[in-house]
C-alpha atoms as a PDB file:
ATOM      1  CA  UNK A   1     -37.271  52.003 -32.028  1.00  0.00           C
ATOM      2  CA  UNK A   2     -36.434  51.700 -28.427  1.00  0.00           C
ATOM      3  CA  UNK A   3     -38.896  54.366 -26.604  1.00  0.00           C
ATOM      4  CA  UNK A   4     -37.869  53.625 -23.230  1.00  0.00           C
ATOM      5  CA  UNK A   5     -34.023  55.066 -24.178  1.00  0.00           C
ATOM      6  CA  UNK A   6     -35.260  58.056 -25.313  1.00  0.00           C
ATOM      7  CA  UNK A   7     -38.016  58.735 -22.774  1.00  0.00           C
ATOM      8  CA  UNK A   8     -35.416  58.718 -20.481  1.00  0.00           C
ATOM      9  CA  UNK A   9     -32.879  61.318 -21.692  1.00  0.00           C
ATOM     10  CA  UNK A  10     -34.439  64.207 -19.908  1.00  0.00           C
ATOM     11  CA  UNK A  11     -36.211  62.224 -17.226  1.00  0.00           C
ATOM     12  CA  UNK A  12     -34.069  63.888 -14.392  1.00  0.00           C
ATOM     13  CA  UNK A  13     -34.147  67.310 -15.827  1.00  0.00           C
ATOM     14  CA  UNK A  14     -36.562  68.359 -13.123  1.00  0.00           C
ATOM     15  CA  UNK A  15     -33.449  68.168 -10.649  1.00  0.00           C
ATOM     16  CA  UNK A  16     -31.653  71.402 -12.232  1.00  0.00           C
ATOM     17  CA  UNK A  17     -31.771  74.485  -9.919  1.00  0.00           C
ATOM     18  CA  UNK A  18     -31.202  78.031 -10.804  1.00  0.00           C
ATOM     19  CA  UNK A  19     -27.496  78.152 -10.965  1.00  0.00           C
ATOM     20  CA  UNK A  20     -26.384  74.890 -11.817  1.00  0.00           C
ATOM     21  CA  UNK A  21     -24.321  74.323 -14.982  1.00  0.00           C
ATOM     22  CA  UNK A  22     -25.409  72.501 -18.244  1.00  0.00           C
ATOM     23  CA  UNK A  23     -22.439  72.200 -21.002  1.00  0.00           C
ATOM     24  CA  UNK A  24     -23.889  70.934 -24.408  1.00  0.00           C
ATOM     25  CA  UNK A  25     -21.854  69.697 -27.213  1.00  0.00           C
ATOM     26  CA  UNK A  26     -22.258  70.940 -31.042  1.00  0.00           C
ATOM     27  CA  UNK A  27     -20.529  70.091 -33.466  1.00  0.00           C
ATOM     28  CA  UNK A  28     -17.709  69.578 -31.647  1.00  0.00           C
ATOM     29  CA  UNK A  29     -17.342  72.487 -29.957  1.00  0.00           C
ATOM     30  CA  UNK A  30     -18.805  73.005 -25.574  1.00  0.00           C
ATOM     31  CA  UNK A  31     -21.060  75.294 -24.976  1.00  0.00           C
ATOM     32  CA  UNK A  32     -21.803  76.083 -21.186  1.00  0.00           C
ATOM     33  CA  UNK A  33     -25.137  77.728 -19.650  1.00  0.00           C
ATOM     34  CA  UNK A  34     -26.056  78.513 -15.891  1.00  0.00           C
ATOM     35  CA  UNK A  35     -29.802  77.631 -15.057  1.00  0.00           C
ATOM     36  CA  UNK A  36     -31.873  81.162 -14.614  1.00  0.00           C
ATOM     37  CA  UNK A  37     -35.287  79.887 -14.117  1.00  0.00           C
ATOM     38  CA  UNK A  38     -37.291  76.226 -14.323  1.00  0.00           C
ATOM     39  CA  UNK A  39     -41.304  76.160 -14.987  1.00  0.00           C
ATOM     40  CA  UNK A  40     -44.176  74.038 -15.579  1.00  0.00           C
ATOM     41  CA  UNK A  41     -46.396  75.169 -18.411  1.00  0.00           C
ATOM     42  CA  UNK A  42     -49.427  72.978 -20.000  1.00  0.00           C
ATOM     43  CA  UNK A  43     -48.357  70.889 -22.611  1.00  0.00           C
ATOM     44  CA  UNK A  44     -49.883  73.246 -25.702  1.00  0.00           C
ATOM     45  CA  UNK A  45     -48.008  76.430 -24.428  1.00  0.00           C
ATOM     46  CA  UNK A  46     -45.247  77.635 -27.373  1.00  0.00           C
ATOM     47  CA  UNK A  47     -44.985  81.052 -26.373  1.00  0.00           C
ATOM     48  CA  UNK A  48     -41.911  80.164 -24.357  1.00  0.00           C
ATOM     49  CA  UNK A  49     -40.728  79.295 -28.129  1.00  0.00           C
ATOM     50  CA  UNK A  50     -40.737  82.923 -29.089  1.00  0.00           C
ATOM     51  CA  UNK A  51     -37.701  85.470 -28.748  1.00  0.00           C
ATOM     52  CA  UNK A  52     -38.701  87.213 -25.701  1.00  0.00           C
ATOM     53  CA  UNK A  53     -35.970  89.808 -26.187  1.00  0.00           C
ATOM     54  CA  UNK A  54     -33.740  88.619 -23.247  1.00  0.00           C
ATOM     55  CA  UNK A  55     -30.714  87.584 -25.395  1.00  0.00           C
ATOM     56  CA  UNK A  56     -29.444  83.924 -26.332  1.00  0.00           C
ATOM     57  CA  UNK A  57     -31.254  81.632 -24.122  1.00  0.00           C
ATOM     58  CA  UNK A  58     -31.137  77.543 -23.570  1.00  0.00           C
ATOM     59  CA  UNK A  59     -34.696  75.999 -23.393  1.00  0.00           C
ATOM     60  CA  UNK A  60     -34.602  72.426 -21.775  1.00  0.00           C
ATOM     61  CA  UNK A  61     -37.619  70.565 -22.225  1.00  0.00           C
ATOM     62  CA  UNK A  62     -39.230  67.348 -20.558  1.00  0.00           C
ATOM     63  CA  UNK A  63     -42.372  65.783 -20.156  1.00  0.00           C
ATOM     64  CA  UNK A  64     -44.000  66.946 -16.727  1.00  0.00           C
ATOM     65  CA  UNK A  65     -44.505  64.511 -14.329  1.00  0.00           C
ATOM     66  CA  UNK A  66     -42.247  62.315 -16.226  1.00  0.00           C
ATOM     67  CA  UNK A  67     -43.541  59.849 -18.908  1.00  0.00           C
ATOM     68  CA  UNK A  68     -46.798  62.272 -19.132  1.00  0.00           C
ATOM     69  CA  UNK A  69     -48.398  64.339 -21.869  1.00  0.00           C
ATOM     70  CA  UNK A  70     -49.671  66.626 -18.912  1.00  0.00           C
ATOM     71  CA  UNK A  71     -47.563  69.490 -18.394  1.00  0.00           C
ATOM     72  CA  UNK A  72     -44.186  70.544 -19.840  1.00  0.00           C
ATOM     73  CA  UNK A  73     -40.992  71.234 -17.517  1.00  0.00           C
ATOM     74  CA  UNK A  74     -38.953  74.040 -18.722  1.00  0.00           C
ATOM     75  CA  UNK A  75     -35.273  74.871 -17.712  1.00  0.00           C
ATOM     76  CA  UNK A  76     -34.154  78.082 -19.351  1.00  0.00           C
ATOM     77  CA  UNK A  77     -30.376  78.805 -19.247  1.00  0.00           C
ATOM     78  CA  UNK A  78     -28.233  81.504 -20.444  1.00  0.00           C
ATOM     79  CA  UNK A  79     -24.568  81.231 -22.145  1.00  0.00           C
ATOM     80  CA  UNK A  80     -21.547  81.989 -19.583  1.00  0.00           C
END
């Protein structure tokens, strides 16, 4: 398996900002999102894995800093 390819996938997640764009491609259909909040949690936290009520939601997820088991980056989007 080559680790280092998919280590890297997410590595520059951390560079979203509220407001950018993300499309995402299923099943051949786009999907686009705009960025409504990015934070760090520790890397055991799952409640952000719960419905917290606010609708459909994108969660992004990345290692945090990069190649870490530390902390988790989250980007959370929402459909346009």
């Amino acid at each position: 398996m080559n680790f280092a390819r998919y280590n890297a996938i997410f590595y520059l997640l951390g560079k979203l900002e509220k407001g950018d764009r993300v499309i995402v491609y299923f099943m051949n259909q786009e999907h686009e999102y705009v960025v409504t909040d990015k934070l760090t949690t520790s890397s055991t936290d799952t409640s952000w894995l719960k419905d917290q009520g606010q609708g459909e939601q994108l969660v992004l997820q990345t290692c945090d800093p990069p190649g870490t088991t530390w902390r988790r980056l989250l980007v959370i989007a929402k459909p346009l």
